[in-house]
C-alpha atoms as a PDB file:
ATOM      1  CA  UNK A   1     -34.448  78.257  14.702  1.00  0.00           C
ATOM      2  CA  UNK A   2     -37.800  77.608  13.892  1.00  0.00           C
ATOM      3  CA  UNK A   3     -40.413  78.147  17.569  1.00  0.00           C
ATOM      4  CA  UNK A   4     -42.698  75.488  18.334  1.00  0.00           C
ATOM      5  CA  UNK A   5     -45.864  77.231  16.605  1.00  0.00           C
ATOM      6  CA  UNK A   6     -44.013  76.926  13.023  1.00  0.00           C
ATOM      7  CA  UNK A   7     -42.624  73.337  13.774  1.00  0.00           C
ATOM      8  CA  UNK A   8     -46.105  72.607  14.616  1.00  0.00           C
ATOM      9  CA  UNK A   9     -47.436  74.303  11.311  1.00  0.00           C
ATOM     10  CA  UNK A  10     -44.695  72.404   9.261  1.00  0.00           C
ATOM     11  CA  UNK A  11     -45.120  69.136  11.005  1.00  0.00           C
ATOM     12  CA  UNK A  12     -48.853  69.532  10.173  1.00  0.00           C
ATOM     13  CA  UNK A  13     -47.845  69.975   6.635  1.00  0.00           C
ATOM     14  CA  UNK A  14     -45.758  66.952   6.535  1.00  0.00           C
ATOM     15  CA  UNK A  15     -48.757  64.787   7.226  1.00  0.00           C
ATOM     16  CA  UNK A  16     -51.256  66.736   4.442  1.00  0.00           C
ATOM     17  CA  UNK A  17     -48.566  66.158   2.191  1.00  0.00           C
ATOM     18  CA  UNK A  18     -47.610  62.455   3.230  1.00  0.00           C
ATOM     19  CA  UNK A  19     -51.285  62.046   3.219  1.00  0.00           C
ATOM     20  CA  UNK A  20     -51.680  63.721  -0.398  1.00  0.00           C
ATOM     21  CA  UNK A  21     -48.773  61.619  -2.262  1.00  0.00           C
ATOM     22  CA  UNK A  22     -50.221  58.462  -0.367  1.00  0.00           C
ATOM     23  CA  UNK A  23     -53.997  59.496  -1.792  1.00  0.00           C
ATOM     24  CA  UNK A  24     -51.743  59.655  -5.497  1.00  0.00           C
ATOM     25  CA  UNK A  25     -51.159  55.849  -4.870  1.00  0.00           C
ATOM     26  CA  UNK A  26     -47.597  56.352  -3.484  1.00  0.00           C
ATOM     27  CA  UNK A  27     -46.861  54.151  -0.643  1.00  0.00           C
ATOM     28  CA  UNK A  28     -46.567  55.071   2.473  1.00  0.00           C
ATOM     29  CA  UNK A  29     -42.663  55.419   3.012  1.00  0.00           C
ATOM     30  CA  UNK A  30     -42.116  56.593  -0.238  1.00  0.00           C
ATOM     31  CA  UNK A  31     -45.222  59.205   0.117  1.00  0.00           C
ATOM     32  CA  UNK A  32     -43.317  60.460   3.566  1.00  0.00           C
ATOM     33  CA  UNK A  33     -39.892  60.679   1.734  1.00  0.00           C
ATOM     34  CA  UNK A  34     -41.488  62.343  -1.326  1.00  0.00           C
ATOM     35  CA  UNK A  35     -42.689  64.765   1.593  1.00  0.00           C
ATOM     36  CA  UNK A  36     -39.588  65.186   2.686  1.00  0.00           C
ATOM     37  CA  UNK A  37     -37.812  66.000   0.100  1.00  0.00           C
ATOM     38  CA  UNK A  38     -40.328  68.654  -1.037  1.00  0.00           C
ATOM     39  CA  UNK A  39     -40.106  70.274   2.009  1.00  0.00           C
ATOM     40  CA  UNK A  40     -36.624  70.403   2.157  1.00  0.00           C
ATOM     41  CA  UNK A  41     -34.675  73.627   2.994  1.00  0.00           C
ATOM     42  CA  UNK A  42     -32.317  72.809   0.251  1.00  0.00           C
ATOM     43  CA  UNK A  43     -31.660  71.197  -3.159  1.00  0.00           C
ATOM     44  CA  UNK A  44     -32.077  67.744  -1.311  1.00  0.00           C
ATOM     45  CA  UNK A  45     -31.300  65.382   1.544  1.00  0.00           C
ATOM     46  CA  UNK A  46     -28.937  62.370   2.300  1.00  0.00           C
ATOM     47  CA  UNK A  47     -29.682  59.336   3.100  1.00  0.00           C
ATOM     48  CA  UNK A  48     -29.103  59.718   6.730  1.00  0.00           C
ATOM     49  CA  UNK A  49     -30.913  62.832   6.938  1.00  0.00           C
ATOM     50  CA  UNK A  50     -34.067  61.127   5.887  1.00  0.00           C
ATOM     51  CA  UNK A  51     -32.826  58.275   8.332  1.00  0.00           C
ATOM     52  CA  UNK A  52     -32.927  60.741  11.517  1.00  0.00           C
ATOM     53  CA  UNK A  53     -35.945  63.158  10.305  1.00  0.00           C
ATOM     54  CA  UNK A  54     -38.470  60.012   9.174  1.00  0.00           C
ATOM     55  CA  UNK A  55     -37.287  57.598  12.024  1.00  0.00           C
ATOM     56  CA  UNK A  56     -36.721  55.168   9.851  1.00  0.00           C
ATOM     57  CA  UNK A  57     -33.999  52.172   8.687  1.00  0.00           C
ATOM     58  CA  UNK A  58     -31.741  52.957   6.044  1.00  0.00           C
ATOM     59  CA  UNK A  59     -33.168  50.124   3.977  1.00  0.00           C
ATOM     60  CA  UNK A  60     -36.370  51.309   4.120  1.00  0.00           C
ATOM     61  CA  UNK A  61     -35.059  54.492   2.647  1.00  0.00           C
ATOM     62  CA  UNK A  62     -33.196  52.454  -0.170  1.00  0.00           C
ATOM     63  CA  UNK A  63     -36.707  50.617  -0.788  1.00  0.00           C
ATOM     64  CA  UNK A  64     -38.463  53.426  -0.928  1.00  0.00           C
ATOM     65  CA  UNK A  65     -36.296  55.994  -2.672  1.00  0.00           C
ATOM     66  CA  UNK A  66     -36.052  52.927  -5.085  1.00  0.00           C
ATOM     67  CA  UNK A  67     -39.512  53.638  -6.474  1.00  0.00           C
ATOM     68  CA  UNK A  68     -39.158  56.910  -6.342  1.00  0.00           C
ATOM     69  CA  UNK A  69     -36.005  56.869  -8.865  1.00  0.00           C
ATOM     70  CA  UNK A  70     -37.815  54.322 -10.934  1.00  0.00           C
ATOM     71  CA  UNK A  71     -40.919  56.564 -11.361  1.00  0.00           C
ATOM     72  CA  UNK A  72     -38.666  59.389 -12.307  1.00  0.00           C
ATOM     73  CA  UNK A  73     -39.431  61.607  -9.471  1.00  0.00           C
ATOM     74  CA  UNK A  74     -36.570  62.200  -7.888  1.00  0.00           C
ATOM     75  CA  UNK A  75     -32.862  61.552  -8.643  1.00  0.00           C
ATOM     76  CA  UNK A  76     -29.562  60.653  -6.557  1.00  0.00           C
ATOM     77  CA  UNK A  77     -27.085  62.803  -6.792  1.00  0.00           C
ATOM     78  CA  UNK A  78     -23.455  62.339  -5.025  1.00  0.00           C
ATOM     79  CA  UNK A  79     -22.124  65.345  -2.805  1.00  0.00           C
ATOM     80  CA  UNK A  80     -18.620  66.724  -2.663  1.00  0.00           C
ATOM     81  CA  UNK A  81     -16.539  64.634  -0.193  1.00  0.00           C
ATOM     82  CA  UNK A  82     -19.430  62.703   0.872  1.00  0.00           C
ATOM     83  CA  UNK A  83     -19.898  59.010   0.417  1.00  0.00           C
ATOM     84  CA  UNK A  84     -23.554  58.295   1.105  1.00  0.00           C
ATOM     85  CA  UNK A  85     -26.345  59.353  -1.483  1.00  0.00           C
ATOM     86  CA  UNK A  86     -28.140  62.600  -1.940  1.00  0.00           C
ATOM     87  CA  UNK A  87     -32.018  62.593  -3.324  1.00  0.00           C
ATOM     88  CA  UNK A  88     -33.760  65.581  -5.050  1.00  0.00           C
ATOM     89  CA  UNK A  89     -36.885  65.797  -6.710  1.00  0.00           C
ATOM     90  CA  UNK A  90     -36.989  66.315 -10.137  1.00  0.00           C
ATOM     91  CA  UNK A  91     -38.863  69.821 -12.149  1.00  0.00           C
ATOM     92  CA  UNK A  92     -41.252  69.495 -14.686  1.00  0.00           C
ATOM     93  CA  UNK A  93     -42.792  65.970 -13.416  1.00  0.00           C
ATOM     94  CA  UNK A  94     -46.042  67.283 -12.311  1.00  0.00           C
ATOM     95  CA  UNK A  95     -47.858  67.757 -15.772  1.00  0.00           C
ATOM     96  CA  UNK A  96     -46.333  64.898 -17.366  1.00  0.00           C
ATOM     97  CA  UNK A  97     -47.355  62.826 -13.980  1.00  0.00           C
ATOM     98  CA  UNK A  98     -50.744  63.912 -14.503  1.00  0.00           C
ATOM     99  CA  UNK A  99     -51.240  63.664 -18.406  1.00  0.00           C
ATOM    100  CA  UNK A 100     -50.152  60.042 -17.433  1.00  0.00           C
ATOM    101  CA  UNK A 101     -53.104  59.981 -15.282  1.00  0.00           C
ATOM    102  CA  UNK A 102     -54.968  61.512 -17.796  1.00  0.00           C
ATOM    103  CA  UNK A 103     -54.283  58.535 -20.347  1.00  0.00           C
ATOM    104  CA  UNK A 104     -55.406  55.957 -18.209  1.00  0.00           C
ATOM    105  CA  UNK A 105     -58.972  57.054 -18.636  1.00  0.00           C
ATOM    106  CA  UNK A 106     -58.335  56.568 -22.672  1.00  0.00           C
ATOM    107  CA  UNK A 107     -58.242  52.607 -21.397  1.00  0.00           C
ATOM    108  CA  UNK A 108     -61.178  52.167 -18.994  1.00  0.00           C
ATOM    109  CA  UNK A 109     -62.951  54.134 -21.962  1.00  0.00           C
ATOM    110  CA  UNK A 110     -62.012  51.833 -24.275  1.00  0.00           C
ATOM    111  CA  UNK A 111     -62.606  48.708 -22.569  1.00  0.00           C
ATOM    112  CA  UNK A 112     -66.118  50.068 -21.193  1.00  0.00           C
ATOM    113  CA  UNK A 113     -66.798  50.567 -24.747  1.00  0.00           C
ATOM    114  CA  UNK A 114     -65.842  46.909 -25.818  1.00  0.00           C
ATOM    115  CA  UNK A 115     -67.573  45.535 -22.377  1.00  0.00           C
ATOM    116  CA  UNK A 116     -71.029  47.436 -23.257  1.00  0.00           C
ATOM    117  CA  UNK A 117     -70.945  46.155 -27.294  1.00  0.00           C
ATOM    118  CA  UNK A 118     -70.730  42.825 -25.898  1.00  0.00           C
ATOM    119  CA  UNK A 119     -73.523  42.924 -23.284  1.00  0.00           C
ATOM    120  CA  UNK A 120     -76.324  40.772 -22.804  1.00  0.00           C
ATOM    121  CA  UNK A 121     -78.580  42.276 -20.644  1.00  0.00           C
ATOM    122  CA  UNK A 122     -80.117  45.939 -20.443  1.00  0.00           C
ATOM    123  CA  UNK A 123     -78.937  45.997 -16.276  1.00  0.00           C
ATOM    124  CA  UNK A 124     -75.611  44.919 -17.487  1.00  0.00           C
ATOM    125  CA  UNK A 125     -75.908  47.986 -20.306  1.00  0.00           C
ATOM    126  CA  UNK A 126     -77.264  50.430 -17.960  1.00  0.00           C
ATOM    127  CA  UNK A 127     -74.164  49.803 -15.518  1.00  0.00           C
ATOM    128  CA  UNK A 128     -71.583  49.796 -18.249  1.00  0.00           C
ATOM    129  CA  UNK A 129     -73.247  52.845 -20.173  1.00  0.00           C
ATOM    130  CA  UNK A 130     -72.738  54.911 -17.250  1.00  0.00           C
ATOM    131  CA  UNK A 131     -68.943  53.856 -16.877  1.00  0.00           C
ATOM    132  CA  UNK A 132     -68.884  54.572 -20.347  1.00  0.00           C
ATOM    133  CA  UNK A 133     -70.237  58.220 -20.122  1.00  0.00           C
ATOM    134  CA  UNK A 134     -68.370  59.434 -17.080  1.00  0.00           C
ATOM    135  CA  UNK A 135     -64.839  57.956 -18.422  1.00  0.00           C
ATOM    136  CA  UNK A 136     -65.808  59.487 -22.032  1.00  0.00           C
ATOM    137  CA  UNK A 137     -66.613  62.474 -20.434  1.00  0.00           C
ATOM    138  CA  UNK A 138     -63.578  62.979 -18.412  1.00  0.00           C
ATOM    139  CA  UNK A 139     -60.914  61.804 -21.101  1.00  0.00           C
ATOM    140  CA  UNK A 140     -62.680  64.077 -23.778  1.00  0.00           C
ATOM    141  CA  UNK A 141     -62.225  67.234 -20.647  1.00  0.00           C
ATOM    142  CA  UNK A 142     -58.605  66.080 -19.623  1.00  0.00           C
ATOM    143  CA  UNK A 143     -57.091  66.153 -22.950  1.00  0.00           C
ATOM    144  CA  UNK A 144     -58.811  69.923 -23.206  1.00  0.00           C
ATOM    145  CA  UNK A 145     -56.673  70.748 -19.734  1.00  0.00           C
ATOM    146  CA  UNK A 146     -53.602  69.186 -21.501  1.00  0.00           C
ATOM    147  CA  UNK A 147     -53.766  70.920 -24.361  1.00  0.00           C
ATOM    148  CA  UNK A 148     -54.233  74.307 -22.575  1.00  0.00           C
ATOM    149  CA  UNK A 149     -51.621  72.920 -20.261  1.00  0.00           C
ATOM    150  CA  UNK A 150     -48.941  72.581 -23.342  1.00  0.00           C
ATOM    151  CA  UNK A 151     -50.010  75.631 -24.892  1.00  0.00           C
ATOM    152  CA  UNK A 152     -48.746  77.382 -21.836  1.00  0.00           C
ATOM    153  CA  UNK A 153     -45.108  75.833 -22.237  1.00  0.00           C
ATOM    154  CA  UNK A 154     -46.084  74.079 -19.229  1.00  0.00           C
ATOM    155  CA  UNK A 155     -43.982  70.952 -20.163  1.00  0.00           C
END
């Protein structure tokens, strides 16, 4: 049994990571289940273990789990001689998650790029040229770190 210095210490965790997944645009519930699960001692956790750990309802955990699932982050999963649902988080999401990330940048590029053909005014040029360049910039460096990414047989 874990002392009160390392329930601390995890506890403390909890919150970065809550924090972290919530920073990723998760919401909030779904950013402390996400938390939970990857913190979990095992492969996962039922529904009434989230329940009694978060302090929450069990239809907020349905809710929230159900944009989990739908995000393909985590999976249900049905335990031996148990009738309520299981959740684990799913390997190999993180680089696809990110490359995903990664392509939205390929739109505000684009659009920056349509938005500064059509301007009008060299304030409205200056403002959407520097969109433009930082976006550019970024894509152009992300899709680098994905291809070194793949190259490693990192998904």
């Amino acid at each position: 049994m874990p002392d009160a210095e390392q329930t601390k210490k995890r506890s403390a965790l909890f919150d970065r990571m809550t924090v972290m997944m919530e920073t990723l645009g998760f919401p909030h519930l779904s950013a402390r289940i996400y938390a939970a699960l990857m913190l979990a001692e095992g492969e996962g956790l039922s529904t009434s273990q989230l329940v009694e750990k978060l302090e929450i309802s069990k239809a907020s955990v349905s809710t929230s789990t159900q944009l989990l699932l739908a995000m393909g982050l985590v999976e249900r999963y049905r335990v031996r001689n148990s009738r309520e649902a299981h959740f684990r988080l799913l390997k190999g999401i993180w680089g696809p998650l990110l490359a995903k990330k990664f392509e939205a940048m390929t739109a505000v590029t684009n659009t920056a790029r349509e938005a500064l053909a059509m301007a009008e005014t060299d304030t409205a040029r200056v403002r959407l040229q520097e969109m433009y360049d930082v976006y550019s910039f970024f894509e152009q460096e992300c899709q680098t770190l994905m291809k070194h990414w793949r190259e490693r047989g990192m998904s």
